[in-house]
N, C-alpha and C. Protein backbone atom coordinates (compact mmCIF):
# COMPACT_ATOMS: atom_id res chain seq x y z
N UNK A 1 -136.46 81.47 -25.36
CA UNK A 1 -137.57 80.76 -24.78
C UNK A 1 -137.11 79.35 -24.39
N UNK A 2 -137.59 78.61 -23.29
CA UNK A 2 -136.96 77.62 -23.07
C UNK A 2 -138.48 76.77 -22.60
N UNK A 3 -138.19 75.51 -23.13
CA UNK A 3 -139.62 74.72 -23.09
C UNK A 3 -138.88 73.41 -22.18
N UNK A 4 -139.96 72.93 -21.38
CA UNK A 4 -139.21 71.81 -20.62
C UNK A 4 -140.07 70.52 -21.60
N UNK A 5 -139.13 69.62 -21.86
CA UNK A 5 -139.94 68.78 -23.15
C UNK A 5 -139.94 67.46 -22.00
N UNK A 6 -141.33 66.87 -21.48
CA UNK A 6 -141.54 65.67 -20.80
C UNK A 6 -140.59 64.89 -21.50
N UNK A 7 -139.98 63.87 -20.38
CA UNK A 7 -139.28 62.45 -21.13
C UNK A 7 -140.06 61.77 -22.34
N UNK A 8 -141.15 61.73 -21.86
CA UNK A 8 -142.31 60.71 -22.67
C UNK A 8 -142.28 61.35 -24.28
N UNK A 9 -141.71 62.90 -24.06
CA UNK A 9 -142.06 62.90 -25.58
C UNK A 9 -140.62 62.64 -26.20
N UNK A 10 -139.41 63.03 -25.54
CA UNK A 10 -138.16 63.01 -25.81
C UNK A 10 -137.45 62.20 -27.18
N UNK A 11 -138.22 60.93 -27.16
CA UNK A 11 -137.72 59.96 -28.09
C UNK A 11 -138.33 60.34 -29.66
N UNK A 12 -139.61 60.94 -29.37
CA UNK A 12 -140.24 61.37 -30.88
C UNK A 12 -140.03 62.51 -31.05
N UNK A 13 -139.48 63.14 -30.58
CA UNK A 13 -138.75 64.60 -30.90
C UNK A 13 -137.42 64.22 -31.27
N UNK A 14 -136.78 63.31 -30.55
CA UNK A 14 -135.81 63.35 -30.86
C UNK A 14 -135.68 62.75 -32.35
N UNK A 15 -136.43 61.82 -32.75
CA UNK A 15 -136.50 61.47 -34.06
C UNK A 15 -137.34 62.24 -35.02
N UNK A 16 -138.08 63.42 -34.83
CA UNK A 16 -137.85 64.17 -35.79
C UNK A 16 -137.27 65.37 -36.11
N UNK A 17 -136.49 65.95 -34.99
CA UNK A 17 -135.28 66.49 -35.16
C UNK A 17 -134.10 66.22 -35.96
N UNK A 18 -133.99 64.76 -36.00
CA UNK A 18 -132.86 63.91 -36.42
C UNK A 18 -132.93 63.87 -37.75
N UNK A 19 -134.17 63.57 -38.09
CA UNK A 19 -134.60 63.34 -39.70
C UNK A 19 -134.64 65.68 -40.18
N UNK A 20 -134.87 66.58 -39.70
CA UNK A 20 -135.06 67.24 -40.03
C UNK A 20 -133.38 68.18 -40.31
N UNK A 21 -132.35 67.43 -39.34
CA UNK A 21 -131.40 68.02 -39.38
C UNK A 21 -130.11 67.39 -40.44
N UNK A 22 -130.85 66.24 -40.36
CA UNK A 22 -129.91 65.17 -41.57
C UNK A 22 -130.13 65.34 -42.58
N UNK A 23 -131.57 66.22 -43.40
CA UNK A 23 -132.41 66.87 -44.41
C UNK A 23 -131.53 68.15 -45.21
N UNK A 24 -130.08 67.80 -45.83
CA UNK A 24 -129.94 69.40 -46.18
C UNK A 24 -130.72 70.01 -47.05
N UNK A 25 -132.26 69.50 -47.48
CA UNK A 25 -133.03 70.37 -48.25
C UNK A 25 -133.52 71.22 -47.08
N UNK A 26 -133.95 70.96 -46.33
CA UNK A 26 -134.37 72.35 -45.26
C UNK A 26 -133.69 73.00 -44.91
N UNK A 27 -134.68 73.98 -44.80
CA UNK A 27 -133.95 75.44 -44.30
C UNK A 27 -132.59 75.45 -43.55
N UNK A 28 -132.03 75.92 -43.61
CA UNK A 28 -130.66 76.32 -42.50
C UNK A 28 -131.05 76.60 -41.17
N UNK A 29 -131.60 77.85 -40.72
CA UNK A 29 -132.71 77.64 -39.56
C UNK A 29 -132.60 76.61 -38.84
N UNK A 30 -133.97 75.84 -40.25
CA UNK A 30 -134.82 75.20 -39.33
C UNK A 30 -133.71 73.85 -38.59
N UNK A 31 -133.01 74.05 -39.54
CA UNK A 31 -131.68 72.81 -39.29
C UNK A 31 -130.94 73.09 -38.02
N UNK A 32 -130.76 73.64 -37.87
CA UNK A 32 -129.64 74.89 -36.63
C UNK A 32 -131.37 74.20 -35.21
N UNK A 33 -132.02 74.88 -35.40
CA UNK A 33 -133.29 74.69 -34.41
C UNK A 33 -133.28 73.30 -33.89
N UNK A 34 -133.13 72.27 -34.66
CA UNK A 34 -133.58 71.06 -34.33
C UNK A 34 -132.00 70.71 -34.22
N UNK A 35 -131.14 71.00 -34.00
CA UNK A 35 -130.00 70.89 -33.51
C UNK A 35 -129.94 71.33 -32.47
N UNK A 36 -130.39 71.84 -31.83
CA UNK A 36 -130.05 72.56 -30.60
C UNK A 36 -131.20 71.90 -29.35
N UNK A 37 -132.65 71.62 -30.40
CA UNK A 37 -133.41 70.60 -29.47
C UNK A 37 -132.67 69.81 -29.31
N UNK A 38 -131.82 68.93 -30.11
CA UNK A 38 -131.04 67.61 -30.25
C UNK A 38 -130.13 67.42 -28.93
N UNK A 39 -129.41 68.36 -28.93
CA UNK A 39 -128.26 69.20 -27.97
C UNK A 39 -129.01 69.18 -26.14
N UNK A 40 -130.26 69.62 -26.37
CA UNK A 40 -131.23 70.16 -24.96
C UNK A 40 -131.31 68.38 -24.94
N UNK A 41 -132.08 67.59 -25.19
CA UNK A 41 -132.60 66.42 -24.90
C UNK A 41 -131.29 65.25 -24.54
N UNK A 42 -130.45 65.82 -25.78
CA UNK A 42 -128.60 64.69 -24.82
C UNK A 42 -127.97 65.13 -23.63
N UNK A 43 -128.52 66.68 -23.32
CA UNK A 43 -128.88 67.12 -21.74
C UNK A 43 -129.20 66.19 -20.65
N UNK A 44 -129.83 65.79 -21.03
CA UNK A 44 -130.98 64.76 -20.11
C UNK A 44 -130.54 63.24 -20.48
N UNK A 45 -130.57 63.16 -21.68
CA UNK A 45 -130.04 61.59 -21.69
C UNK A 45 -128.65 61.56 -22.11
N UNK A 46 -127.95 61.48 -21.68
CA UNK A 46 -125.91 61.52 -22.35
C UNK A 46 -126.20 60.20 -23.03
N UNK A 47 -126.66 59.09 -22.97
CA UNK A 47 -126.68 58.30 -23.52
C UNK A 47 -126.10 58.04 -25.37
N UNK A 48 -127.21 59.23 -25.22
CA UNK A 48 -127.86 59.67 -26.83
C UNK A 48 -126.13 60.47 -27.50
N UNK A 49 -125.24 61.07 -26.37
CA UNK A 49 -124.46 61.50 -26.73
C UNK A 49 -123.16 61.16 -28.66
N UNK A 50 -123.26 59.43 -28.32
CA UNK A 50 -122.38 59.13 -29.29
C UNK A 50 -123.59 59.29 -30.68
N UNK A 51 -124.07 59.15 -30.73
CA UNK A 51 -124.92 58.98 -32.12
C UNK A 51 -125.29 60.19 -32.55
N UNK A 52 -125.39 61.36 -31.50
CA UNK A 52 -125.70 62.62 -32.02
C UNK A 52 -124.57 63.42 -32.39
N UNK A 53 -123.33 62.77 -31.82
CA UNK A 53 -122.18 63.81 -32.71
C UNK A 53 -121.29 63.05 -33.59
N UNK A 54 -122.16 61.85 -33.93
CA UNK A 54 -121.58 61.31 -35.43
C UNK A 54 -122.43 62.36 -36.48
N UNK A 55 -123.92 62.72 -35.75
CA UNK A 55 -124.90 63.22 -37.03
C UNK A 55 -123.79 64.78 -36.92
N UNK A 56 -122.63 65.25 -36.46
CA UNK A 56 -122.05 66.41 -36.74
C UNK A 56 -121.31 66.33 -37.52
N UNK A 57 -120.76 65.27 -38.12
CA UNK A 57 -119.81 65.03 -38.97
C UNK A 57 -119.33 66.32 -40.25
N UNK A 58 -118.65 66.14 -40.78
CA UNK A 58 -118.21 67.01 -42.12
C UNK A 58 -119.54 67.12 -43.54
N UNK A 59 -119.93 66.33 -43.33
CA UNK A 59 -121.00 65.64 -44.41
C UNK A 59 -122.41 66.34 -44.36
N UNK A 60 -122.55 66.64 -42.76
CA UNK A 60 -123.90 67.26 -42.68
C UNK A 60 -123.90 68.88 -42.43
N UNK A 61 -122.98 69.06 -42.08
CA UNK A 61 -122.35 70.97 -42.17
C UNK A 61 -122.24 71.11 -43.68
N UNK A 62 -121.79 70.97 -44.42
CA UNK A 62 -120.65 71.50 -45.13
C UNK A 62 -121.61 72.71 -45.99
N UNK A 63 -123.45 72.25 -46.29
CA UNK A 63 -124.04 73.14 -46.37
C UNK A 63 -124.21 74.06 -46.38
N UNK A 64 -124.09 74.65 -44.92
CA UNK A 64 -124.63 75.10 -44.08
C UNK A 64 -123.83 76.57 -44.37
N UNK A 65 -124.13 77.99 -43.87
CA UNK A 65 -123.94 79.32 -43.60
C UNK A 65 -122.62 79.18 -43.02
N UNK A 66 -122.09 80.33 -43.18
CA UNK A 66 -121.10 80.41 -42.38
C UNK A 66 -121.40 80.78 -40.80
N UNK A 67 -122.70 81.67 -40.56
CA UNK A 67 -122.72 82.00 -39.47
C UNK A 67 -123.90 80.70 -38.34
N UNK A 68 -124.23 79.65 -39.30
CA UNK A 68 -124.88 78.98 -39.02
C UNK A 68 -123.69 77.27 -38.53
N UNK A 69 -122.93 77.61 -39.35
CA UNK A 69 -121.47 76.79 -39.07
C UNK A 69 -120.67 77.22 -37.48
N UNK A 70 -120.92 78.38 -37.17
CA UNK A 70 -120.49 78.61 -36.27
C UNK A 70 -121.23 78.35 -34.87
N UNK A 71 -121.90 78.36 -35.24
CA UNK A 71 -123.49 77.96 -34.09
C UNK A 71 -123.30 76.39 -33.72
N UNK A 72 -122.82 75.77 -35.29
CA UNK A 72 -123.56 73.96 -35.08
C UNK A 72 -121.96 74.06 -34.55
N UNK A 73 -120.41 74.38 -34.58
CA UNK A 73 -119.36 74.22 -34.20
C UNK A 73 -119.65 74.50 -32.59
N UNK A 74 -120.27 75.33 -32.10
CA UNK A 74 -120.11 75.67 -30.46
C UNK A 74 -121.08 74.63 -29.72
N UNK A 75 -122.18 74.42 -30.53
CA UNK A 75 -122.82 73.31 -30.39
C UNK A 75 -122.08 71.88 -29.95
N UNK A 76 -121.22 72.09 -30.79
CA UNK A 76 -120.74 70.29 -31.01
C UNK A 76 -119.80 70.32 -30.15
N UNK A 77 -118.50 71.53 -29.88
CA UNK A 77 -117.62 71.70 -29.10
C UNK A 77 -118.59 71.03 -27.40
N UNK A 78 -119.55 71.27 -26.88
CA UNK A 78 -120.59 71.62 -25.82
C UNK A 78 -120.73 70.27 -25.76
N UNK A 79 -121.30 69.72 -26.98
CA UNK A 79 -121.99 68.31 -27.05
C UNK A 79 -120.33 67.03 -26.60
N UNK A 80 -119.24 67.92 -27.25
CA UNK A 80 -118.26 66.88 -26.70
C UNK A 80 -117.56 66.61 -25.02
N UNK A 81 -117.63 68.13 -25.18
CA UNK A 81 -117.62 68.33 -23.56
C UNK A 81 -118.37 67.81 -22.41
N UNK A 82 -119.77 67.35 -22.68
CA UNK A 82 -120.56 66.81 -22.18
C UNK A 82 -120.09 65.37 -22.18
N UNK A 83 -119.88 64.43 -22.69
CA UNK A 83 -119.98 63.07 -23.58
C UNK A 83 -118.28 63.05 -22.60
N UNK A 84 -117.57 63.74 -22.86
CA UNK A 84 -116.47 63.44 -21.79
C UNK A 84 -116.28 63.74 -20.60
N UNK A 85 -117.28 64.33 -19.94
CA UNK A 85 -117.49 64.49 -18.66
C UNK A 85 -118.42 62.92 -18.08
N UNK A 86 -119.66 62.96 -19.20
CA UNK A 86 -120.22 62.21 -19.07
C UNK A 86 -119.50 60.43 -18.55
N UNK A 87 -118.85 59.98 -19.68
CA UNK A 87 -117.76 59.03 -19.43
C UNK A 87 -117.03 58.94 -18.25
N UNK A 88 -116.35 59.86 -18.03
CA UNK A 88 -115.37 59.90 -16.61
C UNK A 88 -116.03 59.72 -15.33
């Protein structure tokens, strides 16, 4: 399913995505989910790029599933690829 999220809301999604994915008491899921909103919205703003793949660090995986590790890894691979296109 793909939702087009107005700019206007972008910034408060994006902050509670942020808080929900930095949360390793929640779900794995729901963590993976609001990662991937995270991912859709630095779409639109690259800006947002450096601060969202510090939140990928070693510290906030290490949790996480193995098959859910593999998700936030293709994720982040995507998110860097972006951020250096972005730059150039």
């Amino acid at each position: 399913m793909r939702i087009d999220l107005p700019k206007y809301h972008q910034g408060k999604v994006f902050d509670i995505c942020s808080a929900i994915w930095l949360n390793p008491r929640k779900s794995v899921g729901l963590r993976v989910v609001a990662l991937k909103m995270l991912a859709n919205i630095a779409k639109r703003q690259p800006e947002i790029l450096p601060e969202l793949t510090t939140m990928l660090d070693d510290d906030f995986v290490e949790s996480l599933s193995r098959g859910a590790l593999v998700s936030v890894l293709r994720i982040k691979e995507n998110l860097i690829n972006l951020h250096r296109r972005w730059i150039s």
